[in-house]
C-alpha atoms as a PDB file:
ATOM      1  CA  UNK A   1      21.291 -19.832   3.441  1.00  0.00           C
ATOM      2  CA  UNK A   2      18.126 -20.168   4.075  1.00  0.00           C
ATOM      3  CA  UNK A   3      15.268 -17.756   1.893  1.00  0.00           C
ATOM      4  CA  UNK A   4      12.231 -16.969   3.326  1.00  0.00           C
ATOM      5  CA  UNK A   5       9.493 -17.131   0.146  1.00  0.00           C
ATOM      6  CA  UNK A   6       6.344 -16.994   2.441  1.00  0.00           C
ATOM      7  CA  UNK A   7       6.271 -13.348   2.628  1.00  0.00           C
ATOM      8  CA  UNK A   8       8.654 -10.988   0.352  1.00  0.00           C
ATOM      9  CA  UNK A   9       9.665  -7.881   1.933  1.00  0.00           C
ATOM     10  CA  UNK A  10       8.946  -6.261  -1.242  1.00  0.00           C
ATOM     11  CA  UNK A  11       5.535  -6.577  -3.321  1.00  0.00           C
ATOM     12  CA  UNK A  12       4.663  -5.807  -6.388  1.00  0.00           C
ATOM     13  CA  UNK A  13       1.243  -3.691  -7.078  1.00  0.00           C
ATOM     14  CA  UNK A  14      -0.621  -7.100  -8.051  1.00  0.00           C
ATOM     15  CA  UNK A  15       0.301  -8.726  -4.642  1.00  0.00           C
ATOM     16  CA  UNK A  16      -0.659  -5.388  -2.786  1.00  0.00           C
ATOM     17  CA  UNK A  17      -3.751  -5.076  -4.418  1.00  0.00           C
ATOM     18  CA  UNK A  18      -4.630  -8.965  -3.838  1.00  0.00           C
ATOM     19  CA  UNK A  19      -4.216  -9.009  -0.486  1.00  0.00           C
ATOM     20  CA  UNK A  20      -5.777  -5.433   0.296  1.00  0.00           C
ATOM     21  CA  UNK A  21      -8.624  -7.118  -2.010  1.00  0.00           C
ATOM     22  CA  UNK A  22      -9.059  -3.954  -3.753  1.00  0.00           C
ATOM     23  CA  UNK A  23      -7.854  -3.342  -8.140  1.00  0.00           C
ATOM     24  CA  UNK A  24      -4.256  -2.548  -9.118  1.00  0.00           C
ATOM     25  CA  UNK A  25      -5.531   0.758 -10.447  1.00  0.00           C
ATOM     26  CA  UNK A  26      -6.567   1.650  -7.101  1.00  0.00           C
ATOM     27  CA  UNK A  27      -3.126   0.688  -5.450  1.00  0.00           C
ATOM     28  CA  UNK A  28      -0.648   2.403  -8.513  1.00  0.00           C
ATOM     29  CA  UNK A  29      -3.087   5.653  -7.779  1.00  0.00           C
ATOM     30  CA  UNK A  30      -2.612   5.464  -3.984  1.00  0.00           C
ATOM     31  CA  UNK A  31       1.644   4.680  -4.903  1.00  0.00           C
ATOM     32  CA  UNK A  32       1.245   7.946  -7.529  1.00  0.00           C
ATOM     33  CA  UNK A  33      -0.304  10.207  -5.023  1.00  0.00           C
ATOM     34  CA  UNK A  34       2.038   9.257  -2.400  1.00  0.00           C
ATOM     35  CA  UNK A  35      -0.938   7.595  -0.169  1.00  0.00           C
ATOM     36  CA  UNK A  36       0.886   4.364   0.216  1.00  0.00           C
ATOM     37  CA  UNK A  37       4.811   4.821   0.527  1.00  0.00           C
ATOM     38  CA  UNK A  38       5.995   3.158  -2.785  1.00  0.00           C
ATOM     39  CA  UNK A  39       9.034   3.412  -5.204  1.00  0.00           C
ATOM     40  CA  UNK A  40       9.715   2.787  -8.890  1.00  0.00           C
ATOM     41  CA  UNK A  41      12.044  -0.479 -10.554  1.00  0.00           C
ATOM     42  CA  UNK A  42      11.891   0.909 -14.232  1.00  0.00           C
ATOM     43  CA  UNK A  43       8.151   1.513 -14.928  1.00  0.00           C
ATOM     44  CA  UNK A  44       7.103  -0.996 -11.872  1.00  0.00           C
ATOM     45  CA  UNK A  45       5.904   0.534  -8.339  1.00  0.00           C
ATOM     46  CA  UNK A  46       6.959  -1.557  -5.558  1.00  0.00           C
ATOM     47  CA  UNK A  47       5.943  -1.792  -2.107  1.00  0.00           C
ATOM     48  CA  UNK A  48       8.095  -2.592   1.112  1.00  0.00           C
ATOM     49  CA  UNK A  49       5.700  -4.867   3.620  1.00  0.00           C
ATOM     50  CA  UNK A  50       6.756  -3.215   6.372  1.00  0.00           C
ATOM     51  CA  UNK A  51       5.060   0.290   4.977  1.00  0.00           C
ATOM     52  CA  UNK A  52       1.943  -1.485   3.941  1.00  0.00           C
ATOM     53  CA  UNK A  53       1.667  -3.438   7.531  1.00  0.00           C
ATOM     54  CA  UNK A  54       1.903   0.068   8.615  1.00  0.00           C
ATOM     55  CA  UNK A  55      -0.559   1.624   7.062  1.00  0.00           C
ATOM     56  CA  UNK A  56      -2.845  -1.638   7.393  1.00  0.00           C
ATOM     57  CA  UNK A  57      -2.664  -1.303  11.344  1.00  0.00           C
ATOM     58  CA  UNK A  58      -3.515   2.137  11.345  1.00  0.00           C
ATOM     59  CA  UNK A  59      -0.342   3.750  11.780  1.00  0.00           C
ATOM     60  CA  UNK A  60      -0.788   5.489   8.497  1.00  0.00           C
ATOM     61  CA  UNK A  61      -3.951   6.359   6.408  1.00  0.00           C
ATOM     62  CA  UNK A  62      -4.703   5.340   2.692  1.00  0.00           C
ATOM     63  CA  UNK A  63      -7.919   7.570   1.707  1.00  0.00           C
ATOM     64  CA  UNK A  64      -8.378   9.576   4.853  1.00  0.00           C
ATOM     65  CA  UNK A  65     -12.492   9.641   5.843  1.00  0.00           C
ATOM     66  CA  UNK A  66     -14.524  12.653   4.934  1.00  0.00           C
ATOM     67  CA  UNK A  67     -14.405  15.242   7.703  1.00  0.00           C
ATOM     68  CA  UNK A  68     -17.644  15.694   9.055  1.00  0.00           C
ATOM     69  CA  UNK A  69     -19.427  18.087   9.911  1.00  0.00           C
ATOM     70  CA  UNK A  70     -19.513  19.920  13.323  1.00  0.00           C
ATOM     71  CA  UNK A  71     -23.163  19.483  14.725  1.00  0.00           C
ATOM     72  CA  UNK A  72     -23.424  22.701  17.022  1.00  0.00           C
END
């Protein structure tokens, strides 16, 4: 059986946040809030890598941009 290390199917916050290259705070507030689709392993927030390839190709939105204002 053969296990394929390369890329986990679930990450921890510390892997999220390394390769989004933004802090771990940032990532256990966006798994808190329910920005990034997350779940709980005792006090741990994990991450499946198929949500967060999701939401990195655009399919889903962390921090949504400011609306802006209608010029008329």
């Amino acid at each position: 059986m053969s296990a394929d290390f390369a890329q986990p199917p679930i990450l921890t916050v510390s892997e999220v946040a390394r390769y989004l290259r933004v802090s771990e705070t940032t990532v256990w507030r966006w798994c808190s809030s329910g920005k990034l689709p997350a779940f709980r392993i005792g006090r741990s927030w994990r991450v499946r890598q198929h949500d967060l390839n999701t939401l990195v190709c655009g399919q889903g939105v962390v921090d949504p941009p400011p609306a802006s204002p209608n010029p008329s």
